[in-house]
Protein backbone atom coordinates (compact mmCIF):
# COMPACT_ATOMS: atom_id res chain seq x y z
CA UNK A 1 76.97 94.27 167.92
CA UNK A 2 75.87 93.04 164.70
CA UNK A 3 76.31 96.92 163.36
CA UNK A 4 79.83 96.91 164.48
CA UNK A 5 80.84 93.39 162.82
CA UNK A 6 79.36 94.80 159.60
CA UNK A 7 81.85 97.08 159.88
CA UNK A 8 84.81 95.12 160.76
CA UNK A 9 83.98 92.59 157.62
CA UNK A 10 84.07 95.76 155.49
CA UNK A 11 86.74 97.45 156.46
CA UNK A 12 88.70 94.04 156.35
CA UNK A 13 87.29 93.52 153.52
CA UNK A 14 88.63 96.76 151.74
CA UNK A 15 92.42 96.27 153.54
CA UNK A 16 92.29 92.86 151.15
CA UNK A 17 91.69 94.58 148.34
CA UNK A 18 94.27 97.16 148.67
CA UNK A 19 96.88 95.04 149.43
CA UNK A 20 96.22 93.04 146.46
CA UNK A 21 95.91 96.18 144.59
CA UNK A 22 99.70 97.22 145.71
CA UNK A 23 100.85 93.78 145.16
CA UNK A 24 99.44 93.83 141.64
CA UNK A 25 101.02 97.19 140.92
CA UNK A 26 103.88 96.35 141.73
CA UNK A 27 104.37 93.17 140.27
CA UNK A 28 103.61 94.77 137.29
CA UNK A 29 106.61 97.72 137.55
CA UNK A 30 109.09 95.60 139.43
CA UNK A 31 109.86 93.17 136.31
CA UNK A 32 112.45 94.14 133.28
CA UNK A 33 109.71 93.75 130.99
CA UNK A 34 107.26 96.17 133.19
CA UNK A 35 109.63 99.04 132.37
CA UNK A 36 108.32 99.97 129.32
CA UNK A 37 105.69 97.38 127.59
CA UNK A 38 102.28 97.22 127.43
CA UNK A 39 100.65 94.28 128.24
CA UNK A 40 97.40 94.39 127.25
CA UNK A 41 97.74 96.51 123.59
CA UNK A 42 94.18 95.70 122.96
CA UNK A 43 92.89 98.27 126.26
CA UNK A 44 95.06 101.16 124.44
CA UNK A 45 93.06 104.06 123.66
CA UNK A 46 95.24 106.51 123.07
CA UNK A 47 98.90 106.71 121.99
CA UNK A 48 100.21 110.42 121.97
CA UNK A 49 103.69 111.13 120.57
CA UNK A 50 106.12 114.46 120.37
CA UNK A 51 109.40 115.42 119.42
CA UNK A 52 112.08 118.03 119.86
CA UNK A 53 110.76 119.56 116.63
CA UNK A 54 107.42 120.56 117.80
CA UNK A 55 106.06 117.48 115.49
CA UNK A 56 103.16 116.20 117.67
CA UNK A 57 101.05 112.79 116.74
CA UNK A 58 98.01 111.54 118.51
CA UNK A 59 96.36 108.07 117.48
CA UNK A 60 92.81 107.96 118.94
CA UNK A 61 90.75 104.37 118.78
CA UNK A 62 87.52 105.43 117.77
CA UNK A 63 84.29 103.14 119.30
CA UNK A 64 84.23 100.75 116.16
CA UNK A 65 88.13 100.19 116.61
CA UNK A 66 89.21 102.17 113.43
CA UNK A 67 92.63 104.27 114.67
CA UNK A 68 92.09 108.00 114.02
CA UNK A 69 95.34 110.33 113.38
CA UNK A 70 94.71 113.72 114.99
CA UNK A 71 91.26 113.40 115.30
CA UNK A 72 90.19 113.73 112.05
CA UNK A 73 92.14 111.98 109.74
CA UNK A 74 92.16 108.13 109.19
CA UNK A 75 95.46 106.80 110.61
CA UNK A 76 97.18 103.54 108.57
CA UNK A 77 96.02 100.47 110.30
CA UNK A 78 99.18 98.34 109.55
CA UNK A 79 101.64 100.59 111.17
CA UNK A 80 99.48 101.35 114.67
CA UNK A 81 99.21 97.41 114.55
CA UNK A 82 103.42 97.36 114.24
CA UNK A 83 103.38 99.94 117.21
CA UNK A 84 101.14 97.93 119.26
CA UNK A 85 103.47 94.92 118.40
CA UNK A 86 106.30 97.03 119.25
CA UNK A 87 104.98 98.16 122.71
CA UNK A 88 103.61 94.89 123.57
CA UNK A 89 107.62 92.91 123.20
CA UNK A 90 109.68 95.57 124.59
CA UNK A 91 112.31 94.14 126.73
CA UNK A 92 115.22 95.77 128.30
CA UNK A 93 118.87 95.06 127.91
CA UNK A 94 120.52 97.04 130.44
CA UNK A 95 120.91 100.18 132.24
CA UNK A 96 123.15 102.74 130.50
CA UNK A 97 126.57 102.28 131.88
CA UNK A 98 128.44 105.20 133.79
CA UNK A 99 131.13 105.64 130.82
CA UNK A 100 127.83 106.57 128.76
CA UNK A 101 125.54 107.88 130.97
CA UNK A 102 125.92 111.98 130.29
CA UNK A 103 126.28 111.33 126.73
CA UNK A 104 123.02 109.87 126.69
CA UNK A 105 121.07 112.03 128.62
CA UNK A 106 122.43 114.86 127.14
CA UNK A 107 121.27 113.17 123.59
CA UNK A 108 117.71 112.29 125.41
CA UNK A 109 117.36 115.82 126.27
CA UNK A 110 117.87 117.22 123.22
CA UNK A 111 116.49 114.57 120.66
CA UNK A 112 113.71 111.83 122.03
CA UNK A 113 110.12 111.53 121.23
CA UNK A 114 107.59 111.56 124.19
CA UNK A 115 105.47 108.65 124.21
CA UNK A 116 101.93 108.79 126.25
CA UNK A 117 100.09 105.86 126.35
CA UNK A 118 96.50 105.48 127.50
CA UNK A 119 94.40 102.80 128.28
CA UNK A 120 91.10 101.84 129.49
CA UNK A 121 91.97 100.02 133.23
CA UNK A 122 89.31 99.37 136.13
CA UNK A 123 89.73 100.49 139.00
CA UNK A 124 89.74 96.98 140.61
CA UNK A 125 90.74 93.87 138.98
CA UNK A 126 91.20 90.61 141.50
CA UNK A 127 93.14 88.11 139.19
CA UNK A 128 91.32 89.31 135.80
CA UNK A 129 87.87 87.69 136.87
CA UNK A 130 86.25 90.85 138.79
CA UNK A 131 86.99 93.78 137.23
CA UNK A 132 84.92 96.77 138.36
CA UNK A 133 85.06 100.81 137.54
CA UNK A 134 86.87 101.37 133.97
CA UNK A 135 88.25 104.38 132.97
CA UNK A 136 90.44 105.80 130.85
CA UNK A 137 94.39 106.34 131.93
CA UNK A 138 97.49 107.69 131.57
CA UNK A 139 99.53 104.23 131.94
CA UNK A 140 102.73 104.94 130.62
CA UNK A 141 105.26 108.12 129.57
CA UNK A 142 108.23 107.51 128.55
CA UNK A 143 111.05 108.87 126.18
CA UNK A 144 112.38 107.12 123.05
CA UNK A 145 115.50 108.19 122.26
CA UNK A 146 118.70 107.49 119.01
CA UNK A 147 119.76 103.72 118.62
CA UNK A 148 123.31 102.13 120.79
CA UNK A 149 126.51 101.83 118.27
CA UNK A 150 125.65 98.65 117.42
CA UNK A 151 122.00 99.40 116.40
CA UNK A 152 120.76 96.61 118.24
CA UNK A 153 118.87 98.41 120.73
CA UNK A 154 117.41 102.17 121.38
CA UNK A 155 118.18 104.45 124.01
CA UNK A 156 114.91 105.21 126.78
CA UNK A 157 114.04 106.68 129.93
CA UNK A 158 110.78 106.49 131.99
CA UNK A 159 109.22 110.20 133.16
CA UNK A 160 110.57 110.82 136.04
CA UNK A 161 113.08 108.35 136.02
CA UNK A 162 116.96 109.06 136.26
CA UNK A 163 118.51 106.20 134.78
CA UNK A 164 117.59 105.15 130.74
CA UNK A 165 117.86 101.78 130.07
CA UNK A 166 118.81 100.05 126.61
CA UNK A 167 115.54 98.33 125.41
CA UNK A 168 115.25 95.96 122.30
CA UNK A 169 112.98 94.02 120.73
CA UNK A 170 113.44 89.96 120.95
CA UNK A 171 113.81 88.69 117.71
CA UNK A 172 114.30 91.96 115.71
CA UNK A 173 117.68 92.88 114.40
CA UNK A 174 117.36 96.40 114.58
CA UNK A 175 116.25 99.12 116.74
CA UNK A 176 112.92 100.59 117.12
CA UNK A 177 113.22 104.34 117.27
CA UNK A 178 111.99 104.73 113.94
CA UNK A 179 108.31 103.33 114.89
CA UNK A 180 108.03 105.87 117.49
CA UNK A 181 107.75 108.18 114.81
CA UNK A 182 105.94 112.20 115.67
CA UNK A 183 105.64 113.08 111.87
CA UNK A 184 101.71 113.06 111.15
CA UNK A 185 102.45 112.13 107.00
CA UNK A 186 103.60 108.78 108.59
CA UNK A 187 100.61 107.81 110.18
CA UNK A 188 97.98 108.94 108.05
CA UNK A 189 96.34 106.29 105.39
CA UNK A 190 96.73 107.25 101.89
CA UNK A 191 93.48 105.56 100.46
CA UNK A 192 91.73 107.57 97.65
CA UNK A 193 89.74 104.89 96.96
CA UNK A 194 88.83 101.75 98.33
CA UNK A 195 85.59 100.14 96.68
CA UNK A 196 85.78 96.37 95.69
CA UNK A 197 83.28 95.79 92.42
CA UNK A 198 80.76 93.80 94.79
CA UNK A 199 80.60 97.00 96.48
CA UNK A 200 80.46 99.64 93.07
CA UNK A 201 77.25 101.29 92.18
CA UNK A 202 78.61 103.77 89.73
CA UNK A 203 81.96 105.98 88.20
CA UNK A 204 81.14 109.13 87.11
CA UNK A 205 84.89 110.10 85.37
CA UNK A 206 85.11 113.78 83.55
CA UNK A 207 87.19 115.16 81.35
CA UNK A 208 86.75 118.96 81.45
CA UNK A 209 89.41 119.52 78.05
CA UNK A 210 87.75 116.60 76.52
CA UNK A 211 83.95 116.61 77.02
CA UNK A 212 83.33 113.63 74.42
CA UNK A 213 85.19 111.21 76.50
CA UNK A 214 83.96 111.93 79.94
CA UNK A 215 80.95 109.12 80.75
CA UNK A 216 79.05 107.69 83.73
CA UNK A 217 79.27 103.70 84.17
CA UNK A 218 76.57 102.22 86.60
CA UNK A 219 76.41 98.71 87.50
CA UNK A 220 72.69 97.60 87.19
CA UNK A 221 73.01 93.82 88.27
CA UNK A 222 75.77 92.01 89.69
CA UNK A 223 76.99 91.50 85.73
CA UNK A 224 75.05 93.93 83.99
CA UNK A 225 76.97 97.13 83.24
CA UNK A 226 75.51 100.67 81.02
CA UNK A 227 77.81 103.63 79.91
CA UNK A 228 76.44 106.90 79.06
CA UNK A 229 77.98 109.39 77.16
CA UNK A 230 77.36 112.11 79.27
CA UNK A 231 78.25 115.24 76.59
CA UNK A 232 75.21 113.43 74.15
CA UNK A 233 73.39 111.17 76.65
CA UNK A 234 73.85 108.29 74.13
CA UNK A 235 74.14 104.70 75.82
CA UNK A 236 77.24 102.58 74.79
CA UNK A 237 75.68 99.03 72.83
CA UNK A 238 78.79 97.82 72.33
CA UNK A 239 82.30 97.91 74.72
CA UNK A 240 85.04 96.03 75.47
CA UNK A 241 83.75 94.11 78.35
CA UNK A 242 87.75 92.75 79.59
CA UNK A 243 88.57 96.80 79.65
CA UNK A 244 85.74 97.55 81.71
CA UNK A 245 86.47 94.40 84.22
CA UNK A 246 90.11 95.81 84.71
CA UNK A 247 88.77 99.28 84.92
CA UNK A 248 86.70 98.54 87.51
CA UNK A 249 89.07 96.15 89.23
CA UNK A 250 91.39 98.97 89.57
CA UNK A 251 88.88 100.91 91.79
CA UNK A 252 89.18 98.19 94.73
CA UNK A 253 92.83 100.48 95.75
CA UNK A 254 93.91 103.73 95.32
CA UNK A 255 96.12 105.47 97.37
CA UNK A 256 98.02 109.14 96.86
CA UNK A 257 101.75 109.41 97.16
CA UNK A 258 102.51 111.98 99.50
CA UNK A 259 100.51 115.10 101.51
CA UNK A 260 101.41 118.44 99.92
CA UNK A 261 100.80 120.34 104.12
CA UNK A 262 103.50 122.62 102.98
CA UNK A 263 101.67 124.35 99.95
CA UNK A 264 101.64 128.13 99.96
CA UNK A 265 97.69 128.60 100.00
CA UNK A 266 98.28 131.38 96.65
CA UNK A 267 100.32 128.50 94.85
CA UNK A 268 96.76 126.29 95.91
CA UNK A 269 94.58 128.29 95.02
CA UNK A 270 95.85 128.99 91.82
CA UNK A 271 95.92 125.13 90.95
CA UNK A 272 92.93 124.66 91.89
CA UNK A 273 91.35 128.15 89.85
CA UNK A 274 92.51 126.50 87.16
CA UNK A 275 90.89 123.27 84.73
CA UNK A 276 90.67 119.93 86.46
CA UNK A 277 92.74 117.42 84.46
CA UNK A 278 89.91 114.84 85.78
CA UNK A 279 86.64 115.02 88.13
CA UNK A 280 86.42 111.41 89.35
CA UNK A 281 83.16 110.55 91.49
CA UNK A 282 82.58 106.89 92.86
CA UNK A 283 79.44 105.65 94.58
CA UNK A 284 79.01 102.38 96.16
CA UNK A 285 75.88 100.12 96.78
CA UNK A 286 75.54 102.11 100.19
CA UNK A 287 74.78 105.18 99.35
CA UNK A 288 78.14 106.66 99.94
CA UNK A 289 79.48 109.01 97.13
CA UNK A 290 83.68 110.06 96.62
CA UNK A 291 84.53 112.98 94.73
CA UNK A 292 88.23 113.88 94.09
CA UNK A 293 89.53 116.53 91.12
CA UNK A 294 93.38 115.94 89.22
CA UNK A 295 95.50 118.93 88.23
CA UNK A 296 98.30 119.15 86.01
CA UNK A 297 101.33 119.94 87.85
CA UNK A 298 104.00 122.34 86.39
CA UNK A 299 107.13 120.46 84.77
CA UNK A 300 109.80 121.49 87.44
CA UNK A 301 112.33 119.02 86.44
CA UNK A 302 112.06 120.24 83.24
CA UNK A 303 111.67 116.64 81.62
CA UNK A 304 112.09 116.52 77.63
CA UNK A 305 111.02 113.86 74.68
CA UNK A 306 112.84 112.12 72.45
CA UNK A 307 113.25 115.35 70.62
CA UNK A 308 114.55 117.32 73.13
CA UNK A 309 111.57 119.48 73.87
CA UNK A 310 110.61 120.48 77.48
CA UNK A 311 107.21 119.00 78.19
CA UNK A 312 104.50 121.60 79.47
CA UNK A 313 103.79 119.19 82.45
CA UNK A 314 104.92 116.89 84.35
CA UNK A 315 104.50 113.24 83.22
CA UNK A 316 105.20 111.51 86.29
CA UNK A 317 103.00 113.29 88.63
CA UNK A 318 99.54 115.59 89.01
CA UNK A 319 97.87 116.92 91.97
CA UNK A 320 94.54 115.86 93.26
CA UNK A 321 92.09 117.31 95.50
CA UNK A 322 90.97 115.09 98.23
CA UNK A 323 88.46 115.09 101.21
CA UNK A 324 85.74 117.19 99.59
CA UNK A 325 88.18 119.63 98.59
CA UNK A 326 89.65 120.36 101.33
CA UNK A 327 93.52 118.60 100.91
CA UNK A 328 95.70 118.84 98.00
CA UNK A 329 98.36 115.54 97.41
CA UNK A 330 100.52 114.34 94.75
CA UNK A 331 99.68 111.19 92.80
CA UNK A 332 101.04 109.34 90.21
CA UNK A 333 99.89 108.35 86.61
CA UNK A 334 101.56 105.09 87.47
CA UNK A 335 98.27 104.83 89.59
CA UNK A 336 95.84 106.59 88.34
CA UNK A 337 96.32 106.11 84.20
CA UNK A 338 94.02 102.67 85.36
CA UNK A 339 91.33 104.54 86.43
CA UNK A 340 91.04 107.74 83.80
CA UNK A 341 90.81 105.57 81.15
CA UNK A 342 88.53 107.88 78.43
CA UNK A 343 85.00 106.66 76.93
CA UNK A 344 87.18 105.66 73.63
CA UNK A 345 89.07 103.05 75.53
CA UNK A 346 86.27 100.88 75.62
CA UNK A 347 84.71 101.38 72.26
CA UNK A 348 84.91 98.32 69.99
């Protein structure tokens, strides 16, 4: 008897929590707002995006919380955060109305970006105070599609689904099909450098064409600062201590302009057979080290002086090699003229 009440307890027990299971599920799909946003952006693991172009973009969370772009790349933390925003407000409008509806399927068909979402969920959660069993899931796929005429909303349709919907965002003028973006070079952080002065242990800056001015600056004490000439060895007595401040200074951010992916690997490897412009090498008070190597770059615009002359190189732009060698980009001397200053710039 008591054997067979056990039973009945659990099994009623179990009914309970299925039917609050169903209720919370849908509760969740049945509102306007359920469509498409993401409650809880903070359980997002994964956000996996694709479009028509075979342009393909996955943002992984990593276990410290730093957003990874394909796995090995480190993804911009400002514009996840805007995409998280993004999925977290999204309302919707309206169903597409019959006048419009083949026009915008059609234009879903052909041009949309597949979003996956995944986050980590239990696998029972009474009312947010007994959550049991997480995982990792597939929560949400959907299709972002081109903005209405008015541009005050964007075009999208669940998987599976047969009728889009016009979704905005409350309190942006605008649609949001551009942050749904599948092109990896706008996701990926552009940081070259990123070391505060608290944080600087040394700058090792070379100048292969110019071995006199290349020199290695270490920070001794939290105001105590030595340059070596490294061609002689010779310690600076004397230097312009406001020039070294801002040349430090300029260390706390550096970031490339663009990603050169669509470099012929001959046209690399021939920049990179020839001279560095600059060998740049950064360590910090942990141990970590930063290499990176600038190139002159050709002058294709063919830019001329005063004079009229052609310059040999470009004077707006180099290339630099990045990532221990291993990814070419374009920066500007905008940027980096602050920190290739030579060994005479801070001679008194």
């Amino acid at each position: 008897m008591n054997k067979n009440r056990k039973i009945l307890y659990l099994v009623l027990t179990l009914g309970m929590i299925a039917v609050l299971l169903i209720f919370q599920n849908r509760k969740g799909t049945l509102t306007e707002k359920g469509q498409f946003a993401i409650e809880d952006t903070a359980s997002v693991t994964k956000i996996f995006l694709a479009d028509k172009r075979d342009n393909m973009v996955l943002l992984k969370k990593d276990t410290s919380g730093q957003w990874l772009l394909n796995d090995t790349l480190k993804a911009r933390q400002e514009a996840v955060n805007i995409l998280l925003k993004t999925m977290n407000g999204l309302a919707v409008k309206a169903p597409v109305s019959k006048n419009s509806y083949n026009n915008v399927i059609t234009r879903l068909a052909a041009n949309s970006v597949k979003v996956e979402v995944y986050q980590n969920v239990f696998r029972i959660n009474l009312f947010d105070k007994i959550k049991l069993f997480p995982h990792e899931k597939l929560t949400k796929v959907y299709y972002v599609g081109h903005p209405t005429p008015d541009n005050m909303g964007t075009f999208m349709i669940i998987e599976g689904s047969d009728t889009p919907f016009v979704v905005y965002l409350p309190g942006l003028r605008g649609y949001v099909s551009a942050r749904y973006s599948a092109y990896p070079g706008d996701w990926r952080d552009h940081t070259i450098f990123r070391t505060p002065p608290d944080n600087l242990k040394f700058i090792k800056l070379e100048f292969p064409g110019e071995p006199a001015e290349s020199f290695l600056l270490e920070k001794e004490a939290r105001s105590a600062i030595k340059i070596t000439q490294l061609s002689t060895g010779k310690i600076l007595e004397r230097f312009d201590t406001s020039r070294v401040v801002e040349f430090v200074s300029a260390y706390k951010f550096i970031a490339f302009e663009s990603p050169l992916d669509a470099m012929e690997p001959k046209v690399m490897d021939s920049v990179t057979r020839s001279q560095p412009a600059h060998i740049i090498t950064v360590g910090d008070v942990y141990g970590k080290a930063k290499s990176i190597k600038t190139f002159r770059r050709p002058n294709h615009d063919k830019q001329e002086d005063l004079d009229g002359n052609i310059y040999p190189w470009d004077i707006n732009r180099m290339y630099a090699l990045i990532d221990d060698g291993r990814e070419m980009v374009l920066v500007q001397y905008f940027v980096f003229d602050e920190i290739t200053r030579p060994l005479s710039y801070f001679m008194q």
